[in-house]
Protein backbone atom coordinates (compact mmCIF):
# COMPACT_ATOMS: atom_id res chain seq x y z
CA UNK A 1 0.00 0.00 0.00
CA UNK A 2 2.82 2.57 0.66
CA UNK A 3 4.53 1.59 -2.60
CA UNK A 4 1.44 2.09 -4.34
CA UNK A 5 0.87 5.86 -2.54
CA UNK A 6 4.64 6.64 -3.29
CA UNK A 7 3.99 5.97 -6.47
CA UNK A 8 0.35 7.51 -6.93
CA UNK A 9 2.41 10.87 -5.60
CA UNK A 10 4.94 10.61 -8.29
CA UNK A 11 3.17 10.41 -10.98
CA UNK A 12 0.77 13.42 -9.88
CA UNK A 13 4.36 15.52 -9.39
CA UNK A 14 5.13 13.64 -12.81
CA UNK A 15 2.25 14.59 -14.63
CA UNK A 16 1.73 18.47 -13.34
CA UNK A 17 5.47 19.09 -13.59
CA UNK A 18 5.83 17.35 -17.46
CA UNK A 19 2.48 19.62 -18.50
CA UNK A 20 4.06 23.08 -16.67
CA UNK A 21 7.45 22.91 -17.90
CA UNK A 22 7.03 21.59 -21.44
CA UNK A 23 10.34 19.57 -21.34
CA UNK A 24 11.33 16.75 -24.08
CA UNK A 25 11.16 13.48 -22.22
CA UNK A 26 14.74 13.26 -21.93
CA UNK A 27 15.14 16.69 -20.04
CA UNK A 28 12.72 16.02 -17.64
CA UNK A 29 13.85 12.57 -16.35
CA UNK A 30 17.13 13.92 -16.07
CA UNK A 31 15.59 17.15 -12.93
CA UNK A 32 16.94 17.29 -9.89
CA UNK A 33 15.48 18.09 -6.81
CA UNK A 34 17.74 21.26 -6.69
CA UNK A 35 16.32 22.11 -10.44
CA UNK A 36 13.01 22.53 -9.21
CA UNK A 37 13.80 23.06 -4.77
CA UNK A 38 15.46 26.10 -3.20
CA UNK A 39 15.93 26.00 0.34
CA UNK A 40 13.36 23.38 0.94
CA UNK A 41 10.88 25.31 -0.93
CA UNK A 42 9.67 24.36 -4.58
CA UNK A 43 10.23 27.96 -6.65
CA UNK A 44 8.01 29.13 -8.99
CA UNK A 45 9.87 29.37 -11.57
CA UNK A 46 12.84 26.51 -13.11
CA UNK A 47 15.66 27.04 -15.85
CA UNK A 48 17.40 23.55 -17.69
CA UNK A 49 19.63 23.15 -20.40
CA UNK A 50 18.04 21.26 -22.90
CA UNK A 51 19.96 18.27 -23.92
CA UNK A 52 18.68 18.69 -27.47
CA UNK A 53 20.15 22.27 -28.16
CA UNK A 54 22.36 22.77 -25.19
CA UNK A 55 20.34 26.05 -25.13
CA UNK A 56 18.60 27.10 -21.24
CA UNK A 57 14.90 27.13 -21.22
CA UNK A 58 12.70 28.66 -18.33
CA UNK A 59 9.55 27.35 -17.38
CA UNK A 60 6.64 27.83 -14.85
CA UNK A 61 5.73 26.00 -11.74
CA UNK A 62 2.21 26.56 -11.07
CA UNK A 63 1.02 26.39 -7.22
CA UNK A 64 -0.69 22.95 -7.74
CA UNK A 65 2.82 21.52 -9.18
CA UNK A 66 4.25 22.69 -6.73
CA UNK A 67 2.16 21.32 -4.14
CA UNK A 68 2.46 17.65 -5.75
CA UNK A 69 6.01 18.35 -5.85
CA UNK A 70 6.16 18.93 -2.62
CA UNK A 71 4.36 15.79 -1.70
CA UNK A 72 6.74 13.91 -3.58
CA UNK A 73 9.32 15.40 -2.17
CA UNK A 74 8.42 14.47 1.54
CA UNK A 75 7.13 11.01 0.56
CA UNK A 76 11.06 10.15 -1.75
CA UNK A 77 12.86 12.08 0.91
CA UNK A 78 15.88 12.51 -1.86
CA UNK A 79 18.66 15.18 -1.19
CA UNK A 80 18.87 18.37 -3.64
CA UNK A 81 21.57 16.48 -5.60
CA UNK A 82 19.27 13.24 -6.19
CA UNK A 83 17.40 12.73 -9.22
CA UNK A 84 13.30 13.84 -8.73
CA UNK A 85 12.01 10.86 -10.68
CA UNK A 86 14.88 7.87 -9.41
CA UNK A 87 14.46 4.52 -10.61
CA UNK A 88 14.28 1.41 -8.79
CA UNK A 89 16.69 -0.45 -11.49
CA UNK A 90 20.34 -0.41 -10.35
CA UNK A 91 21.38 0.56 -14.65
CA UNK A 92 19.79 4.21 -14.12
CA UNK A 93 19.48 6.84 -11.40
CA UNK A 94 16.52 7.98 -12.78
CA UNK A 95 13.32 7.26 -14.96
CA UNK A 96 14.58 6.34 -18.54
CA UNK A 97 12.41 7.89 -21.20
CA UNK A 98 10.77 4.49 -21.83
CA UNK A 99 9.78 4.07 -18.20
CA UNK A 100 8.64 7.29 -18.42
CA UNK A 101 6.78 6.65 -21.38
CA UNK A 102 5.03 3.36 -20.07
CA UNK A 103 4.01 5.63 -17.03
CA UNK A 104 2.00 8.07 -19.40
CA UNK A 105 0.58 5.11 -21.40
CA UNK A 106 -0.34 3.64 -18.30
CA UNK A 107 -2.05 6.81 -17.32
CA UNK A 108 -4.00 7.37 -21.06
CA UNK A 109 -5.65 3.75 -20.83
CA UNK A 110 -6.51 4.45 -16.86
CA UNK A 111 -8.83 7.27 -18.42
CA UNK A 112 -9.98 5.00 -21.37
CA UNK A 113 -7.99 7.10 -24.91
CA UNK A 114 -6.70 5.66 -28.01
CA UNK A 115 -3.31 4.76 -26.44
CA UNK A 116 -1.67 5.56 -30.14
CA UNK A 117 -2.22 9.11 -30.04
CA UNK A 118 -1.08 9.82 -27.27
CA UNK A 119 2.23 10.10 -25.43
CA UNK A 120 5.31 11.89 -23.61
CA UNK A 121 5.11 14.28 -26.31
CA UNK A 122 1.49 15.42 -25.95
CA UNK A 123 2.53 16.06 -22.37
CA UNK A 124 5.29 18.45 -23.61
CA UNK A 125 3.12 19.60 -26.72
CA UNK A 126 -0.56 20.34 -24.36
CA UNK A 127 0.54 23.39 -22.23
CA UNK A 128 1.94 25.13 -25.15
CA UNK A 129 -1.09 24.69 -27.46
CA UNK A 130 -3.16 26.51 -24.68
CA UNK A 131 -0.69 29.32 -24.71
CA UNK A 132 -1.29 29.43 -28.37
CA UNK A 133 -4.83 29.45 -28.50
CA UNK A 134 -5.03 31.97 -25.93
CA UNK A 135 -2.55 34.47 -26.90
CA UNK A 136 -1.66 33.81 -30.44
CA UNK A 137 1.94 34.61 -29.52
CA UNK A 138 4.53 32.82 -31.59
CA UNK A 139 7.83 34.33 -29.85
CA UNK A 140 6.63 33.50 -26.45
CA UNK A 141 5.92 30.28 -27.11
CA UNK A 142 9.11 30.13 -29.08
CA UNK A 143 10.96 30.93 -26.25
CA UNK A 144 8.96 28.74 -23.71
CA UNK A 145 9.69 25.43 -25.70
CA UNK A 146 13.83 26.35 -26.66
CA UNK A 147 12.99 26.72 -30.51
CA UNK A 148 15.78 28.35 -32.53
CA UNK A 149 13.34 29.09 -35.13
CA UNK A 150 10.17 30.81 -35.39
CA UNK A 151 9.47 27.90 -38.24
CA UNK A 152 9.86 25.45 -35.46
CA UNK A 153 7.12 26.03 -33.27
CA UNK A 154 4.98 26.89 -36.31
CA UNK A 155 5.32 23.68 -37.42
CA UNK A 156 5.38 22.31 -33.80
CA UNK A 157 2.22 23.49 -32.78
CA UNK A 158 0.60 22.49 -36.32
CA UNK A 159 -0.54 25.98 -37.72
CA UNK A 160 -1.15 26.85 -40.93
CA UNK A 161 1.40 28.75 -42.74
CA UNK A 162 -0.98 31.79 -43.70
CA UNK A 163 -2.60 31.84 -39.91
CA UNK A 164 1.14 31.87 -39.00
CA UNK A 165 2.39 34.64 -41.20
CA UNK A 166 0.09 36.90 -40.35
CA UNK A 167 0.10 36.17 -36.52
CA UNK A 168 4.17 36.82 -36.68
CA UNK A 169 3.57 39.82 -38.65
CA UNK A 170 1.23 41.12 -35.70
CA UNK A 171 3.45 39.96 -32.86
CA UNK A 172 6.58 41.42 -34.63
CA UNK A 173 5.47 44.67 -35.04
């Protein structure tokens, strides 16, 4: 039964923190408690290198991540050094991105989707497609995900080329 808690309060610290920060899988089963914890306290805000571009990206921590983070926190008891997401397998000190991945297929047949479209990338992909419907703002959502380009996100986020153009050509200027 405590296994099963521990692990019902990772995956909720999983889940908000994978939707707030819009990491690749790779970046965010690599976080360390000191990523995300200053001073015992879970900041609002986060910064990473992304392993992809070796660029920093900042991110969010909304008040109900950090309150499962904090959870989590207690429950693991790791130091700031440790991994957030450890593994129980002695080959890794934290989640691979295939564990990872199982997790979040194991969470989209708990609520009864197509498990094939679905994934870690619709976790990274879902916060920033809000931001984009509600503000129409290419550059901040450039920023937000660690695109070089503004082509990148356009195509990352699916919108049209016209919709895009003239969206850019409002934001820009």
């Amino acid at each position: 039964m405590r296994l099963q808690l521990g692990r019902r309060t990772r995956d909720l610290a999983l889940f908000n923190l994978a939707i707030d920060s819009k990491l690749r899988a790779c970046d965010l089963v690599k976080l360390r408690v000191a990523d995300v914890a200053h001073a015992g306290a879970i900041g609002s805000r986060a910064v990473v290198l992304q392993q992809k571009t070796g660029r920093p990206v900042q991110f969010e921590i909304t008040q109900l991540t950090r309150e499962s983070l904090t959870a989590w926190i207690a429950a693991a008891g790791p130091r700031a050094s440790d991994f957030l997401f450890p593994t129980r397998l002695h080959a890794s000190p934290h989640l691979s991105t295939r564990q990872y991945a199982r997790i979040v297929h194991g969470w989209i047949d708990a609520i009864g989707l197509e498990g094939g479209s679905y994934g870690t990338h619709t976790m990274r992909r879902t916060k920033a497609s809000l931001i984009y419907r509600r503000t129409r703002n290419l550059r901040a959502l450039q920023l937000l995900l660690g695109h070089t380009k503004l082509e990148s996100t356009v195509r990352y986020l699916g919108i049209e080329v016209d919709d895009a153009l003239e969206i850019a050509e409002q934001t820009e200027g």
